[in-house]
C-alpha atoms as a PDB file:
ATOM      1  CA  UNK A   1      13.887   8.973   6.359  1.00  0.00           C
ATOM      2  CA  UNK A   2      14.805  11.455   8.453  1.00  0.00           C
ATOM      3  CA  UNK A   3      13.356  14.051  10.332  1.00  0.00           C
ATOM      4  CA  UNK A   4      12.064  16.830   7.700  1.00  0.00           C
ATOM      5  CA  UNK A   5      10.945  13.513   5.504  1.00  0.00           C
ATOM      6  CA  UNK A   6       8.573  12.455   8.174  1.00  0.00           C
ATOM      7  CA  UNK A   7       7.359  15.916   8.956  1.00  0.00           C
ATOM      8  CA  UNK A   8       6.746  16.185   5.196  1.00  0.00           C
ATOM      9  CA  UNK A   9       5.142  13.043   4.585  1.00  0.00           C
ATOM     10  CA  UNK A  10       2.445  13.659   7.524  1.00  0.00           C
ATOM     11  CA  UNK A  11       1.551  17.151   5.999  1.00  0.00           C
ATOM     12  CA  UNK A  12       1.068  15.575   3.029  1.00  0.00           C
ATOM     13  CA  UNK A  13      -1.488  12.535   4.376  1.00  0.00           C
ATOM     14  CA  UNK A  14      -2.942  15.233   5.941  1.00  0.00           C
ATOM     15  CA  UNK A  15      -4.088  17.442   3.248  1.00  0.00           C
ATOM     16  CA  UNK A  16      -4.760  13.930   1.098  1.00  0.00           C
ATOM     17  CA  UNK A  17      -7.578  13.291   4.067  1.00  0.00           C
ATOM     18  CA  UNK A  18      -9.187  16.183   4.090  1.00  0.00           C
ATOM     19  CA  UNK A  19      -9.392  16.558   0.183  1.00  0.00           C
ATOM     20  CA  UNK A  20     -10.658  13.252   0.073  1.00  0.00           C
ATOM     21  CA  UNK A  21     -13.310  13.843   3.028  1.00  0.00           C
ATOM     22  CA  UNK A  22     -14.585  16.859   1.006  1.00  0.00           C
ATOM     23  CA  UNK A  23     -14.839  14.678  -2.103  1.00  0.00           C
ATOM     24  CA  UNK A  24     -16.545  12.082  -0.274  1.00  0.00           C
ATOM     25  CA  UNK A  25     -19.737  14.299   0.653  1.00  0.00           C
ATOM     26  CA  UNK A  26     -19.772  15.958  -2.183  1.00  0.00           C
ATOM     27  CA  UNK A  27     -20.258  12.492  -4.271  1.00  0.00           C
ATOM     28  CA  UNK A  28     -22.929  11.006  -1.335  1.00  0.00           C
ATOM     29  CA  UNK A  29     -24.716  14.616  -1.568  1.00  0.00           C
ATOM     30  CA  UNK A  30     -24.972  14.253  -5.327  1.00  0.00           C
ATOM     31  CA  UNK A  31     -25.268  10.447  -5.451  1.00  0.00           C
ATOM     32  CA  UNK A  32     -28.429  11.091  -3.269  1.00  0.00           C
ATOM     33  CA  UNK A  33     -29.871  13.620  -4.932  1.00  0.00           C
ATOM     34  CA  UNK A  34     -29.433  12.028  -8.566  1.00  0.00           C
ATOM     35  CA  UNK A  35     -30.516   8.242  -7.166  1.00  0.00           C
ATOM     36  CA  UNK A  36     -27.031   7.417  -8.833  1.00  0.00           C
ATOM     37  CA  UNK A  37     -26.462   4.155  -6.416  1.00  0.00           C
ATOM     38  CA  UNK A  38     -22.960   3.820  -8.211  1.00  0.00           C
ATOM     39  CA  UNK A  39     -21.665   7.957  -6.964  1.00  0.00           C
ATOM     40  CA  UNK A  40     -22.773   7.210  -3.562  1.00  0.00           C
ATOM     41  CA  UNK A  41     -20.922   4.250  -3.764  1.00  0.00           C
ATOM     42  CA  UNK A  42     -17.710   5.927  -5.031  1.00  0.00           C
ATOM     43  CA  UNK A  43     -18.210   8.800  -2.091  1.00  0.00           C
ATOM     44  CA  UNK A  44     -18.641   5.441   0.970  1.00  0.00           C
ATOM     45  CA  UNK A  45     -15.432   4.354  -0.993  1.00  0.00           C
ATOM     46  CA  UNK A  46     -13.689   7.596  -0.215  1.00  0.00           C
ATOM     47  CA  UNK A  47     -15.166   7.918   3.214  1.00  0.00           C
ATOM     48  CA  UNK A  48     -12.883   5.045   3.828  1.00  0.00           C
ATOM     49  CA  UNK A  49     -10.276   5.961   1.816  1.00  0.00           C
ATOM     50  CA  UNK A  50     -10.177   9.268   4.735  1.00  0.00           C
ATOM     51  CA  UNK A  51     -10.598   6.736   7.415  1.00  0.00           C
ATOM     52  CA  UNK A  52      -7.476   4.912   6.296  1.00  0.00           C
ATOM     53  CA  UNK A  53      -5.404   8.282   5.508  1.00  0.00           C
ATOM     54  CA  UNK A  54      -6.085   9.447   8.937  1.00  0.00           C
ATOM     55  CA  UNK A  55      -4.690   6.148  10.233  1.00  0.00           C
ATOM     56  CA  UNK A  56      -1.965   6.801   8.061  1.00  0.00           C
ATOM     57  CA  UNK A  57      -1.054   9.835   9.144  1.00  0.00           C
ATOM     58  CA  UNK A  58      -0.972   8.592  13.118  1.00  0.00           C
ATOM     59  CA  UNK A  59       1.050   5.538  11.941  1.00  0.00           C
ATOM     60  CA  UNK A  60       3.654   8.298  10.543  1.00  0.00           C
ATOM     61  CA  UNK A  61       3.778  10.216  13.520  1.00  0.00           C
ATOM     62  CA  UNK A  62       4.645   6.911  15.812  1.00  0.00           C
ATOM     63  CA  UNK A  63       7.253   5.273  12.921  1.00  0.00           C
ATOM     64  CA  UNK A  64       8.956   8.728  13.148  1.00  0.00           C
ATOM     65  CA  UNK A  65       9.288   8.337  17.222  1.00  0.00           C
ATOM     66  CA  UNK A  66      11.353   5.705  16.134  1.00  0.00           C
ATOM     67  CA  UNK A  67      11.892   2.647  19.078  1.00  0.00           C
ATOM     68  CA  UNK A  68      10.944   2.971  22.460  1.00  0.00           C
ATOM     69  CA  UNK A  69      11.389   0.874  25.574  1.00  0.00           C
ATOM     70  CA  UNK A  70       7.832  -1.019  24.318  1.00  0.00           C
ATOM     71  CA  UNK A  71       8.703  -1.357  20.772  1.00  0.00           C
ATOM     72  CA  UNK A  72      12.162  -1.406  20.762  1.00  0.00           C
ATOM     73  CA  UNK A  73      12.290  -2.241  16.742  1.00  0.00           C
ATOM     74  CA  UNK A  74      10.534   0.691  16.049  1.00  0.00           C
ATOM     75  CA  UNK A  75       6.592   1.280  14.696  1.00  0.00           C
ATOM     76  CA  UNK A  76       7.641   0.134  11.467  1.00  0.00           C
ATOM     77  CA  UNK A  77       5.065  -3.112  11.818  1.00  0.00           C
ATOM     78  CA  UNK A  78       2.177  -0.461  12.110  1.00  0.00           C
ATOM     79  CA  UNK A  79       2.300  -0.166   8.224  1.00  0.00           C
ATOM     80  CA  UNK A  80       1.578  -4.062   6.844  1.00  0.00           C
ATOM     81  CA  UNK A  81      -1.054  -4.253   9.857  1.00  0.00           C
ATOM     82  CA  UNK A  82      -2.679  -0.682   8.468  1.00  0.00           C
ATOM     83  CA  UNK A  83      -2.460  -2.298   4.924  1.00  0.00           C
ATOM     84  CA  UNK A  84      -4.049  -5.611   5.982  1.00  0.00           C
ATOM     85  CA  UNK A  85      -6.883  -3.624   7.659  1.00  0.00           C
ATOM     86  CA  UNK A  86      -7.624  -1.212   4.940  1.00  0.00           C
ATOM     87  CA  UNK A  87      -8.050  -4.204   2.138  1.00  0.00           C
ATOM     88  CA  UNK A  88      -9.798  -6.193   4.593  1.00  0.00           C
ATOM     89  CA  UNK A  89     -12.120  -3.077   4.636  1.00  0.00           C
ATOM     90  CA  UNK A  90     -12.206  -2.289   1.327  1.00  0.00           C
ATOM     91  CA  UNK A  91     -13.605  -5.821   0.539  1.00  0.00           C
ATOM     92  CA  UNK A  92     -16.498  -5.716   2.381  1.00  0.00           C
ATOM     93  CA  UNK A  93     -17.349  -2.258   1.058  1.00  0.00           C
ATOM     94  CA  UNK A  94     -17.108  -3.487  -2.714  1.00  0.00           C
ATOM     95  CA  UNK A  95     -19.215  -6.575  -1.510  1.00  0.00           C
ATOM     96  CA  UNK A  96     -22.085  -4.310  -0.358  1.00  0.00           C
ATOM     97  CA  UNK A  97     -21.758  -2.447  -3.165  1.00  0.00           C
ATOM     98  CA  UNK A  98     -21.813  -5.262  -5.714  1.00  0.00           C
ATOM     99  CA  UNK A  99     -24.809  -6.992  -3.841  1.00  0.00           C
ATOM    100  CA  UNK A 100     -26.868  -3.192  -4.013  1.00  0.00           C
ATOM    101  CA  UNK A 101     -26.029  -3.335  -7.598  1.00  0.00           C
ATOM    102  CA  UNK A 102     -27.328  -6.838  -7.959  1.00  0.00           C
ATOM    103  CA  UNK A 103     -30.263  -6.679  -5.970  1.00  0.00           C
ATOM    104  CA  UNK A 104     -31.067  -3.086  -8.067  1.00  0.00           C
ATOM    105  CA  UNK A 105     -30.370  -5.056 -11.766  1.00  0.00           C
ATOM    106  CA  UNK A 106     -33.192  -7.819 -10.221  1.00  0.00           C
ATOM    107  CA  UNK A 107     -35.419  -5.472  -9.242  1.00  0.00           C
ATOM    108  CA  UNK A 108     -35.863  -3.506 -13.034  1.00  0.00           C
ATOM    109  CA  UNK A 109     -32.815  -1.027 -12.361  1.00  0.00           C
ATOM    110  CA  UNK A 110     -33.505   2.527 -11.578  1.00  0.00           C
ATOM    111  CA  UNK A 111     -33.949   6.475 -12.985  1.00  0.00           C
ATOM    112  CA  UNK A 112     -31.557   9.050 -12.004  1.00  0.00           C
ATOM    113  CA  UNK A 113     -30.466  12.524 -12.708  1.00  0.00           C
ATOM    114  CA  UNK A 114     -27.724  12.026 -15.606  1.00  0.00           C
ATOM    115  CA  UNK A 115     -26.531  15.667 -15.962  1.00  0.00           C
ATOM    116  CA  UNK A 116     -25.976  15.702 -12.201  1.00  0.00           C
ATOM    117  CA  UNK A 117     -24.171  12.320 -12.412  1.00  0.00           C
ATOM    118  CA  UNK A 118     -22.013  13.544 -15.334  1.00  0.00           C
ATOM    119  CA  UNK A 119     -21.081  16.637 -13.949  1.00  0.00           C
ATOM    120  CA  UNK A 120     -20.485  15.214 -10.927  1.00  0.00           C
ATOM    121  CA  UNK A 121     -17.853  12.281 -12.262  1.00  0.00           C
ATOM    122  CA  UNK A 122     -16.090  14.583 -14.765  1.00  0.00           C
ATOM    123  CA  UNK A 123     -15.157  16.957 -12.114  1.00  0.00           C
ATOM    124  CA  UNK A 124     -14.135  14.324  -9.670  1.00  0.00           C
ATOM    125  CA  UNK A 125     -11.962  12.732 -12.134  1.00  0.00           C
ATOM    126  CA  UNK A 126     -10.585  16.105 -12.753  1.00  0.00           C
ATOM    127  CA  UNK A 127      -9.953  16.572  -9.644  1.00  0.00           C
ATOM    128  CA  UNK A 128      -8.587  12.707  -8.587  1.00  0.00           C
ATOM    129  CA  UNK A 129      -5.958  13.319 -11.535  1.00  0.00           C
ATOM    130  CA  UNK A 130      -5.149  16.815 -10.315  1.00  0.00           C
ATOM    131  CA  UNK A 131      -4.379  15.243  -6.771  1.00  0.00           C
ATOM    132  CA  UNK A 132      -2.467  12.010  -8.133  1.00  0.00           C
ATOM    133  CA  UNK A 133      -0.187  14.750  -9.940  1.00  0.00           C
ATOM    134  CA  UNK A 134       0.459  16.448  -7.002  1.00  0.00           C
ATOM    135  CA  UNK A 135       1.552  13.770  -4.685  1.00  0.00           C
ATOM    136  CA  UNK A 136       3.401  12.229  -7.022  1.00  0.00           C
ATOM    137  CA  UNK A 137       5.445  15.076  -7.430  1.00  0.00           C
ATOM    138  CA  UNK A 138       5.614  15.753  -3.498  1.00  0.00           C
ATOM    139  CA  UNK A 139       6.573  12.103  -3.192  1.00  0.00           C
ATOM    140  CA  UNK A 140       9.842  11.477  -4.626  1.00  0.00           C
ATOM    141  CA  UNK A 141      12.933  10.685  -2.436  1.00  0.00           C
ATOM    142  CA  UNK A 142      10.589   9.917   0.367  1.00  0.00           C
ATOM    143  CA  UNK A 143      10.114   6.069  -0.143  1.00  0.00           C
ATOM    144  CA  UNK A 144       7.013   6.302   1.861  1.00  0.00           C
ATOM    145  CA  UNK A 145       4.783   2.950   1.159  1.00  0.00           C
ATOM    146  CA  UNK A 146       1.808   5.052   3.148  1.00  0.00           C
ATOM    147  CA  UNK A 147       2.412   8.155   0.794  1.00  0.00           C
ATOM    148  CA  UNK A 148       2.560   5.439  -2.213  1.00  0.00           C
ATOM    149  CA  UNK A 149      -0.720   3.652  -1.302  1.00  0.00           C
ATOM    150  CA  UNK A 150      -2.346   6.802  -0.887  1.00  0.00           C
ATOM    151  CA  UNK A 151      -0.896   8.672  -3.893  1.00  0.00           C
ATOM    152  CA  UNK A 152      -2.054   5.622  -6.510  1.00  0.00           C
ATOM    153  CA  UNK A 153      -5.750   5.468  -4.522  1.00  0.00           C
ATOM    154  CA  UNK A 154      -5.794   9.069  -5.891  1.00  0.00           C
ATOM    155  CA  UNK A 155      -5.191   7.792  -9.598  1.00  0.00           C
ATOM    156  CA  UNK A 156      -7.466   4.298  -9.196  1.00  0.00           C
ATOM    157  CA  UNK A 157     -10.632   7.000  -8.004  1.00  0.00           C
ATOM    158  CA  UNK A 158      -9.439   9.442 -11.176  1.00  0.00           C
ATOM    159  CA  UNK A 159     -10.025   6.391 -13.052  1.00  0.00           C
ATOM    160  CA  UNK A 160     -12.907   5.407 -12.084  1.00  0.00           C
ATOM    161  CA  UNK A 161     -14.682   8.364 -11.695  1.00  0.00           C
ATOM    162  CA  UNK A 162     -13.732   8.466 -15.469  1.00  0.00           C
ATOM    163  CA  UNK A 163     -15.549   5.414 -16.339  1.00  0.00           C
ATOM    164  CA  UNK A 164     -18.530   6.094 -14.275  1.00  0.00           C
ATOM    165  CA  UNK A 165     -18.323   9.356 -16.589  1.00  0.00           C
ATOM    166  CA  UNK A 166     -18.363   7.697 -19.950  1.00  0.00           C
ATOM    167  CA  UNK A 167     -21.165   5.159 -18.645  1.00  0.00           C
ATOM    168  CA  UNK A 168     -23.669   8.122 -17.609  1.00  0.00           C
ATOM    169  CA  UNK A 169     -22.885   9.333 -21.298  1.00  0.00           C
ATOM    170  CA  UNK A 170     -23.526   6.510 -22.826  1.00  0.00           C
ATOM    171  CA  UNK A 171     -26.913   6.195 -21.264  1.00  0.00           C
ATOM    172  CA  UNK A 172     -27.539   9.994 -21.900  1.00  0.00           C
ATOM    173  CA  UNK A 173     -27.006   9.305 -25.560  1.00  0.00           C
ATOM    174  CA  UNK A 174     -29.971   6.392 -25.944  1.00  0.00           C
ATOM    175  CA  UNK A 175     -32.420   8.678 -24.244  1.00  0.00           C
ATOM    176  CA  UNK A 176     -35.191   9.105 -27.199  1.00  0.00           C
ATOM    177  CA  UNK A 177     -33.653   6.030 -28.892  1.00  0.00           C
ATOM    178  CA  UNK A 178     -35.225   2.451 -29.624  1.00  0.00           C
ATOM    179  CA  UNK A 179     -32.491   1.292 -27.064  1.00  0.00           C
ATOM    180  CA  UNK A 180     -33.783   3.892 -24.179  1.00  0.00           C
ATOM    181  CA  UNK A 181     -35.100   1.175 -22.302  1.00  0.00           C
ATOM    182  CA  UNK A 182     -32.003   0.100 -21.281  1.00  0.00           C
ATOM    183  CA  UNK A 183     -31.648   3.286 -19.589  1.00  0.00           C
ATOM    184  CA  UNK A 184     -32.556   2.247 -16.085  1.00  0.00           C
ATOM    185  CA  UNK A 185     -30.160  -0.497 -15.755  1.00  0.00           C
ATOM    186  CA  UNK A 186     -26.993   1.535 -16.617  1.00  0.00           C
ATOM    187  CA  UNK A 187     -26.306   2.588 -12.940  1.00  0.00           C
ATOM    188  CA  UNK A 188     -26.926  -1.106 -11.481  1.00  0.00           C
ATOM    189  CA  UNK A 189     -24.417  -2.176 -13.981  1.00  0.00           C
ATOM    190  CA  UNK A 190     -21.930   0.358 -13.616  1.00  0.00           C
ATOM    191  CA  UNK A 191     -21.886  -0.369  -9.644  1.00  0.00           C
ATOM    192  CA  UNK A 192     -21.523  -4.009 -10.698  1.00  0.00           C
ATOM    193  CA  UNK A 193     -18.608  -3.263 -13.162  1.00  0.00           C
ATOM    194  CA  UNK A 194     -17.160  -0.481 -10.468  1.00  0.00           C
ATOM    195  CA  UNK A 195     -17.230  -3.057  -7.597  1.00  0.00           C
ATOM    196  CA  UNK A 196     -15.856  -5.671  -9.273  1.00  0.00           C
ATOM    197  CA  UNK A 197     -13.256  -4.075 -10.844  1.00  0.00           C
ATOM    198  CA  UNK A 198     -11.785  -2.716  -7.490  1.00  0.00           C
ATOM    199  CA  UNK A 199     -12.243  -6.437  -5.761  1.00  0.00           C
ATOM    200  CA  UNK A 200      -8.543  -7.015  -6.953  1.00  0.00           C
ATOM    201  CA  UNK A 201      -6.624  -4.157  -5.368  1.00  0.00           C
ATOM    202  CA  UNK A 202      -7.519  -4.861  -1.672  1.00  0.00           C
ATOM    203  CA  UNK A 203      -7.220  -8.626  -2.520  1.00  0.00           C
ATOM    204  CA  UNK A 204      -3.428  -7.787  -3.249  1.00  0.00           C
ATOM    205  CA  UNK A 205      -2.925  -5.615  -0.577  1.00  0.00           C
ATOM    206  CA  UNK A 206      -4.190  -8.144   1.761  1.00  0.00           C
ATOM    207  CA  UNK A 207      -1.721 -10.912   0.059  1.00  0.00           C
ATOM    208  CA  UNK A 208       1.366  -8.526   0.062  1.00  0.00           C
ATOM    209  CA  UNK A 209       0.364  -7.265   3.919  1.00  0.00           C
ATOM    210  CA  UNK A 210      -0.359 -10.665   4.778  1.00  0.00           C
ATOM    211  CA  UNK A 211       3.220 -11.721   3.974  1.00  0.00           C
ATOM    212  CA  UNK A 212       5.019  -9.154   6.197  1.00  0.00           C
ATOM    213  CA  UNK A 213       2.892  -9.600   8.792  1.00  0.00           C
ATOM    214  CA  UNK A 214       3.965 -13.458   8.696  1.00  0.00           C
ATOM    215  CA  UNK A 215       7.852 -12.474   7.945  1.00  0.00           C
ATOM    216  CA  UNK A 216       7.873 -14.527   4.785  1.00  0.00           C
ATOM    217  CA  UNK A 217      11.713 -13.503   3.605  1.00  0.00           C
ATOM    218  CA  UNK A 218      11.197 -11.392  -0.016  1.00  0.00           C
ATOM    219  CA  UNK A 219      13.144 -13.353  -2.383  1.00  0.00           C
ATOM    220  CA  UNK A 220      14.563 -10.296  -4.107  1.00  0.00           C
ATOM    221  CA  UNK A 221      16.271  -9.225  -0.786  1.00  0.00           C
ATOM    222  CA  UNK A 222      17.267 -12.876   0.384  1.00  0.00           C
ATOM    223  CA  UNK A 223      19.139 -13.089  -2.884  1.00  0.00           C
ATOM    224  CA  UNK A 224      21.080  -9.636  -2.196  1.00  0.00           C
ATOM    225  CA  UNK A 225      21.590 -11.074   1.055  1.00  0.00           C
ATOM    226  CA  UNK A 226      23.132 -14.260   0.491  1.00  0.00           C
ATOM    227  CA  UNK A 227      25.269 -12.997  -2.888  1.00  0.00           C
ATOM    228  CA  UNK A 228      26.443 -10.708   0.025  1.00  0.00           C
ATOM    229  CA  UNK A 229      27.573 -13.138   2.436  1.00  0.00           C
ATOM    230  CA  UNK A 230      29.223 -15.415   0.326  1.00  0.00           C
ATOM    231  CA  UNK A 231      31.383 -13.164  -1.489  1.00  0.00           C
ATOM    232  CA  UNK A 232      32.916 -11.980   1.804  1.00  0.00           C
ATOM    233  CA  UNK A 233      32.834 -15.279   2.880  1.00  0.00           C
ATOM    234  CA  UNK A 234      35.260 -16.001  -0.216  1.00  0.00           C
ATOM    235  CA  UNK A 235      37.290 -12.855   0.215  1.00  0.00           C
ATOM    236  CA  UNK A 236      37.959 -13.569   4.035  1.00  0.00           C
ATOM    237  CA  UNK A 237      38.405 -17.119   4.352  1.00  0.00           C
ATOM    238  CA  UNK A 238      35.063 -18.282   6.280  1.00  0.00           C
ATOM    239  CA  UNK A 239      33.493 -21.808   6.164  1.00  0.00           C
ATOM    240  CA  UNK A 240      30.516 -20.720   5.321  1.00  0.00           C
ATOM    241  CA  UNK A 241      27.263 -18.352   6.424  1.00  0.00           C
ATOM    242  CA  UNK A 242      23.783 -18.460   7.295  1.00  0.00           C
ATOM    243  CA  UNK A 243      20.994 -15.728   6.693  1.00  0.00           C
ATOM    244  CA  UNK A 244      17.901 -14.505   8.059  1.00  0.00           C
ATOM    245  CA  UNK A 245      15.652 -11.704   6.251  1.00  0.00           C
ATOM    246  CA  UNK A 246      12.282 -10.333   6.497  1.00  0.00           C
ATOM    247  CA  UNK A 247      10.914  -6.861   5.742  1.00  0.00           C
ATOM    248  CA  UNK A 248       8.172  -5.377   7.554  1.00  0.00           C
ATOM    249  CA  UNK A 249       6.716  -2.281   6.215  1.00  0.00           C
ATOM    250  CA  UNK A 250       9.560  -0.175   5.138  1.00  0.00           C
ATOM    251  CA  UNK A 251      11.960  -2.052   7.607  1.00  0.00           C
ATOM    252  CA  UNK A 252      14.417  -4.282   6.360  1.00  0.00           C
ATOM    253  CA  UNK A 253      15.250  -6.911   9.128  1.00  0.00           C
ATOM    254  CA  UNK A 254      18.738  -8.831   8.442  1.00  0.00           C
ATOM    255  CA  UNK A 255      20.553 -11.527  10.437  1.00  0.00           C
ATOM    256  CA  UNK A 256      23.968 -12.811   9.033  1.00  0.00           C
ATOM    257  CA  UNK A 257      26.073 -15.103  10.587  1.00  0.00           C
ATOM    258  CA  UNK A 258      29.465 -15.835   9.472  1.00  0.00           C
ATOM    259  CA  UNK A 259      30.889 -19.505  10.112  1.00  0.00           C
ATOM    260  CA  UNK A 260      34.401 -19.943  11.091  1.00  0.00           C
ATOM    261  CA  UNK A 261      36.503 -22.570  12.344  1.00  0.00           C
ATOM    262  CA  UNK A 262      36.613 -23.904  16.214  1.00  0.00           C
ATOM    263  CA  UNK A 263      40.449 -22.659  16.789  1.00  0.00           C
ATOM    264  CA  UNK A 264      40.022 -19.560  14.922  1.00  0.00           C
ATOM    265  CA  UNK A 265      41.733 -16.049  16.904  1.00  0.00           C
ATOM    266  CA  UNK A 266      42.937 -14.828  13.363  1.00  0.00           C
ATOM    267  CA  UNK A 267      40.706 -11.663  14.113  1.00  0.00           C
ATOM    268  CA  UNK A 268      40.620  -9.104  16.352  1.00  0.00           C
ATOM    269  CA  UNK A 269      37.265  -7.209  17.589  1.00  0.00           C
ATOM    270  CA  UNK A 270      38.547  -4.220  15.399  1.00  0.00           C
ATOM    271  CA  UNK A 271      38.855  -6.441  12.518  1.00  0.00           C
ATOM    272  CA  UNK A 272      35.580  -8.298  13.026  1.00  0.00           C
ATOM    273  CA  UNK A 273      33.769  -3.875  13.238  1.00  0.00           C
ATOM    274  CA  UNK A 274      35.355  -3.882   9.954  1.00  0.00           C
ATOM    275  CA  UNK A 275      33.644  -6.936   8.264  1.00  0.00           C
ATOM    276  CA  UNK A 276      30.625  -5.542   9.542  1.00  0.00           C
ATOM    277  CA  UNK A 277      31.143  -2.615   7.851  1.00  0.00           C
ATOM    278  CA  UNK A 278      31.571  -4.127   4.981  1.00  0.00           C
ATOM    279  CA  UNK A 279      28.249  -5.963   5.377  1.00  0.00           C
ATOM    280  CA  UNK A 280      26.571  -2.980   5.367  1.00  0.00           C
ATOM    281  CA  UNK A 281      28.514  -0.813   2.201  1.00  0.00           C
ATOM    282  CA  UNK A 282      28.202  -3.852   0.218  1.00  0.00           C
ATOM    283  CA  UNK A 283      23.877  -3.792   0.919  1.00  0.00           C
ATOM    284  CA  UNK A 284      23.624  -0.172  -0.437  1.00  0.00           C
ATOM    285  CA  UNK A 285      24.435   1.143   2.816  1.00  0.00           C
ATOM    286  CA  UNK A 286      21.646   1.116   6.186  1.00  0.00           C
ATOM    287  CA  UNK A 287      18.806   3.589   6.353  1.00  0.00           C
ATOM    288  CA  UNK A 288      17.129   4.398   9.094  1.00  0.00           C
ATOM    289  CA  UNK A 289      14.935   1.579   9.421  1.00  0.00           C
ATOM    290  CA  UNK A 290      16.687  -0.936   9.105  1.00  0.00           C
ATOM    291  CA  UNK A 291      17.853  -3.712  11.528  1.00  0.00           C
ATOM    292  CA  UNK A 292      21.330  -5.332  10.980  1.00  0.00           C
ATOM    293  CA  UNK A 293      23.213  -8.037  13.000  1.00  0.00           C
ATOM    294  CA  UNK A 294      26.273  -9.365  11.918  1.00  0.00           C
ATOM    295  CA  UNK A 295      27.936 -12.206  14.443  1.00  0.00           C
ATOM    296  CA  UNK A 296      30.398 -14.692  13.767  1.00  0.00           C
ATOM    297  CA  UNK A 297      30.012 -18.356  14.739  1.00  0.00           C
ATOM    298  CA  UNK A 298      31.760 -22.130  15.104  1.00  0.00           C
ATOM    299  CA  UNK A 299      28.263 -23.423  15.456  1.00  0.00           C
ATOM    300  CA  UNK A 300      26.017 -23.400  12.432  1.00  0.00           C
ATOM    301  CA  UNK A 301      22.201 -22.882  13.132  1.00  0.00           C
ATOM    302  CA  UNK A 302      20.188 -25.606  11.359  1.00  0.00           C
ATOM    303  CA  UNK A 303      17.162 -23.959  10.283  1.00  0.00           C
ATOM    304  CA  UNK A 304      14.825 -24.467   6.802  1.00  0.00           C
ATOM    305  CA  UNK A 305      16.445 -21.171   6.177  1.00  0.00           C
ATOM    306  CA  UNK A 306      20.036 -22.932   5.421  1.00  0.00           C
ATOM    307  CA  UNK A 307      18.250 -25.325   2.536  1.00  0.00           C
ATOM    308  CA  UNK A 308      16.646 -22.499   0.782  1.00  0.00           C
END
């Protein structure tokens, strides 16, 4: 990514934070004022959700420094870490919020202001889908994982501001009715529902962050790796290799080492560039973030690595 890719990217977390701070109090403002417990849920949700973005957006402006005489790999770790925080986040918001909705169900439910509610989820969904659109478009060629995470938090909120949308219609429509009883437990139970359903996402973003945080090797890139290595093994003559892969954040991280016999001066140091080079066209060529070391060794590294 290079320099106008970064600039862009941070304009655009940018103007995702503050239309999602201004969504925010506009859903606690009406939540409040229509008792809906599950819109002033959805508006804590996207407090967070601006929290995170803003976070984002810092982490951009320090992975675009690029490495410095502290972090001399880069910022590129900043983004699992961020990840790993906002699920872990995330979780205990949705637990609050399914516990509220719980304790409200026990306690005979509760009235609120339906045409408020409605009007206030239709237009948010409106408006969550009108975003998603946007970045979406903005988005492609950048290959931003922060832009990505933010871009699809746009679509899961359209979504659910949707559903919350349908519920408060669905109650609206047994006002008057035999059924109208029910009324009072709709929001409890849409909180419930809401809460629930959401539980999964930061549960996988945990998982996933957790992973790169860890440097447990992707299989899909180990695989590219080592189908790599072993045909140039094959086309120049080697014993054998050994690699080494993890990816952190949008960083690819990528040891090879090339095994060749104790008496071998077949190469020269011109020769050896060239391999490398070759390393690197055969991958799909290096971007900007990522880390490649090539070396060439009589002395194979046992590691759990070589059995995998």
């Amino acid at each position: 990514m290079d320099a106008d890719s970064h600039k862009k990217e941070q304009t655009l977390l940018l103007r995702s934070a503050c239309a999602t701070a201004a969504l925010s109090l506009l859903s606690i403002l009406l939540g409040l004022i229509s008792g809906a417990q599950s819109i002033v849920f959805d508006g804590m949700f996207d407090a967070i959700d601006v929290a995170m973005t803003l976070l984002a957006w810092h982490a951009s402006r320090l992975i675009a420094r690029g490495a410095d005489c502290r972090f001399q790999f880069g910022y590129w770790h900043l983004e699992p870490i961020l990840s790993l925080v906002s699920g872990t986040v995330r979780i205990f918001v949705c637990a609050y919020g399914l516990l509220g909705g719980v304790s409200s169900l026990m306690s005979g439910g509760r009235v609120i202001s339906y045409d408020i509610a409605i009007m206030y989820a239709a237009v948010s969904s409106c408006l969550s889908v009108a975003a998603f659109l946007y970045m979406q478009r903005c988005c492609r060629g950048l290959e931003s994982r922060l832009l990505e995470s933010d871009t699809w938090g746009w679509l899961f909120g359209g979504l659910m501001s949707g559903g919350l949308c349908v519920s408060f219609l669905l109650a609206r429509a047994l006002e008057g009715s035999n059924a109208a009883w029910l009324m009072p437990y709709i929001d409890p139970v849409v909180l419930i529902l809401l809460t629930g359903g959401m539980l999964p996402f930061p549960i996988s973003s945990i998982y996933r962050s957790g992973r790169e945080i860890l440097q447990v090797a992707p299989a899909d890139l180990n695989r590219q790796v080592r189908a790599v290595a072993g045909k140039l093994v094959t086309r120049h003559g080697f014993i054998d290799h050994q690699s080494y892969v993890a990816r952190i954040g949008r960083a690819r991280f990528i040891e090879i080492g090339f095994i060749t016999p104790m008496d071998c001066d077949v190469f020269t140091v011109a020769e050896l560039d060239a391999i490398r080079s070759e390393v690197a066209v055969e991958l799909g060529g290096l971007r900007t973030a990522d880390w490649l070391t090539v070396y060439f060794t009589a002395v194979r590294r046992r590691s759990l690595a070589d059995q995998g």
